[in-house]
PDB file of N, CA and C in Angstrom:
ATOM      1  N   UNK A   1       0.858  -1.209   0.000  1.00  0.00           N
ATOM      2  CA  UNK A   1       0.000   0.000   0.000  1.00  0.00           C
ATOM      3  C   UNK A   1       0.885   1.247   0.000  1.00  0.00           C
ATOM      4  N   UNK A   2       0.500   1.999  -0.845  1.00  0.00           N
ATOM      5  CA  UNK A   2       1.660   3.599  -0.970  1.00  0.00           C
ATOM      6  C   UNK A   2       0.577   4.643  -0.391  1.00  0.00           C
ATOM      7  N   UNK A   3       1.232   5.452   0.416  1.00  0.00           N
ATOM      8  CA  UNK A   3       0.953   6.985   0.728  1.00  0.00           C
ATOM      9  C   UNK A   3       0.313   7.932  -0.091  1.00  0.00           C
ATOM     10  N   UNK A   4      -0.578   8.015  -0.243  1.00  0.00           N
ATOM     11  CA  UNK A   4      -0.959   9.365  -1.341  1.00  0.00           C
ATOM     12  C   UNK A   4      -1.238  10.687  -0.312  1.00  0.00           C
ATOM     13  N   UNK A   5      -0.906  11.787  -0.720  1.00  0.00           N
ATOM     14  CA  UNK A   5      -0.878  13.127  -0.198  1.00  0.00           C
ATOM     15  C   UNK A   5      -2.719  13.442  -0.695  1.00  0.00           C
ATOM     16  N   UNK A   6      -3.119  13.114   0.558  1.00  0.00           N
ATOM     17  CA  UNK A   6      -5.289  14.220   0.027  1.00  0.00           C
ATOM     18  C   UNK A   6      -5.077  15.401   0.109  1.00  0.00           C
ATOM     19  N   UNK A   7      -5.915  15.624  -0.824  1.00  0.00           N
ATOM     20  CA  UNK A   7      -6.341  16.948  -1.303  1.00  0.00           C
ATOM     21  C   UNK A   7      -7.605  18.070   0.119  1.00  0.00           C
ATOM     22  N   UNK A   8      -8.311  16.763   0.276  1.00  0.00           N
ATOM     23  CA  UNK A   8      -9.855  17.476   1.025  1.00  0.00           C
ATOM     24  C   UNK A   8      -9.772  16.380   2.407  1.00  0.00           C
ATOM     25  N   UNK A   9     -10.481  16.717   3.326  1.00  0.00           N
ATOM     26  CA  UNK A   9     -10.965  15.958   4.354  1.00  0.00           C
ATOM     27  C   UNK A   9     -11.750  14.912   3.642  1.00  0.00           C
ATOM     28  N   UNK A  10     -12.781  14.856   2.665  1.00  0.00           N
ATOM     29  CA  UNK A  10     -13.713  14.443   2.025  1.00  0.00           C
ATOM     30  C   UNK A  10     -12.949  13.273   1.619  1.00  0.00           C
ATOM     31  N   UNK A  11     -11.695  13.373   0.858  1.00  0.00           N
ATOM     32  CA  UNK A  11     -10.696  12.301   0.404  1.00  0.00           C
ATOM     33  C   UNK A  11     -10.361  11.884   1.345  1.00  0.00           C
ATOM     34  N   UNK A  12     -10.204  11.958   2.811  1.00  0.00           N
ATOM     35  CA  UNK A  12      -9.533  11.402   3.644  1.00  0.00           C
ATOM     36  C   UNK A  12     -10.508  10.365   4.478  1.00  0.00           C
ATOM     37  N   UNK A  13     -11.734  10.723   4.311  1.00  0.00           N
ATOM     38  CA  UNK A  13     -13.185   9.947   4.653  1.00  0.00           C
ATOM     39  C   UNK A  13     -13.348   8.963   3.576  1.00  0.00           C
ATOM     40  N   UNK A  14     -12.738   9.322   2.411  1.00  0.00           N
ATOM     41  CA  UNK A  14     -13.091   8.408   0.917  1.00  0.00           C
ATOM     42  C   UNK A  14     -11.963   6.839   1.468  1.00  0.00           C
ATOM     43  N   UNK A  15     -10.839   7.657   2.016  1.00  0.00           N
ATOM     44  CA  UNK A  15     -10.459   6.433   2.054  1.00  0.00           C
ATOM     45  C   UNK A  15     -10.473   5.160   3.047  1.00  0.00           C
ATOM     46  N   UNK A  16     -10.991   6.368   4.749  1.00  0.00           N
ATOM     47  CA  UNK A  16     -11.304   5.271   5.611  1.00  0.00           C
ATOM     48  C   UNK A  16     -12.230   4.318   5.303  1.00  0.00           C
ATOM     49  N   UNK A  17     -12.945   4.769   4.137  1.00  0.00           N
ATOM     50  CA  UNK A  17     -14.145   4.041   4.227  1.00  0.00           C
ATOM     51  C   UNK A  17     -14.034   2.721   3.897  1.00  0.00           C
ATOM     52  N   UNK A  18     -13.189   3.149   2.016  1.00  0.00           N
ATOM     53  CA  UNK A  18     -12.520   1.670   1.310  1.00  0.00           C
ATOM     54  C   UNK A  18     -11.515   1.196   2.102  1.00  0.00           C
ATOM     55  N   UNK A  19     -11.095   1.542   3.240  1.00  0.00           N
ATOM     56  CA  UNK A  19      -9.919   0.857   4.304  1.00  0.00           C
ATOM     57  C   UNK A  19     -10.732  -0.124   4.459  1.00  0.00           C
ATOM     58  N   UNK A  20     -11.858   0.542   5.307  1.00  0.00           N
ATOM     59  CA  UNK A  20     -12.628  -0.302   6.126  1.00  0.00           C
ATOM     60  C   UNK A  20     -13.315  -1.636   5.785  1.00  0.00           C
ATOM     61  N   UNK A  21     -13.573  -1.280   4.534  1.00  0.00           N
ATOM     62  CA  UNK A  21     -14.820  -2.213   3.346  1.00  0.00           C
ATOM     63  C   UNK A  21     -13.379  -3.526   3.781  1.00  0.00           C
ATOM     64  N   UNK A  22     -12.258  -3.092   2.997  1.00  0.00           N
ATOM     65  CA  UNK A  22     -11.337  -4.394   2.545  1.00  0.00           C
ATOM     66  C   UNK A  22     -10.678  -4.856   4.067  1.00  0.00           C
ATOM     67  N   UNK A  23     -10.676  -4.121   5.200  1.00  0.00           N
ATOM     68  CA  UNK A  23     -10.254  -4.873   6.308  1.00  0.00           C
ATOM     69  C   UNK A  23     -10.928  -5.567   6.778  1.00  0.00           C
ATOM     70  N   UNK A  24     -12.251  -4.882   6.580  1.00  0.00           N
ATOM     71  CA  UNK A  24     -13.306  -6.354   7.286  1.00  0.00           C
ATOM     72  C   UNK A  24     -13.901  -7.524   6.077  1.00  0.00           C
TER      73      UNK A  24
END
């Protein structure tokens, strides 16, 4: 998994989300 620099809070919610989907 690589680091990407977000742009918005909005992107940073975009990604806990798909974290979340593929950890559980």
């Amino acid at each position: 998994m690589k680091i990407v620099p977000v742009k918005t809070l909005q992107d940073v919610i975009r990604y806990m989300e798909t974290y979340a989907k593929s950890a559980s």
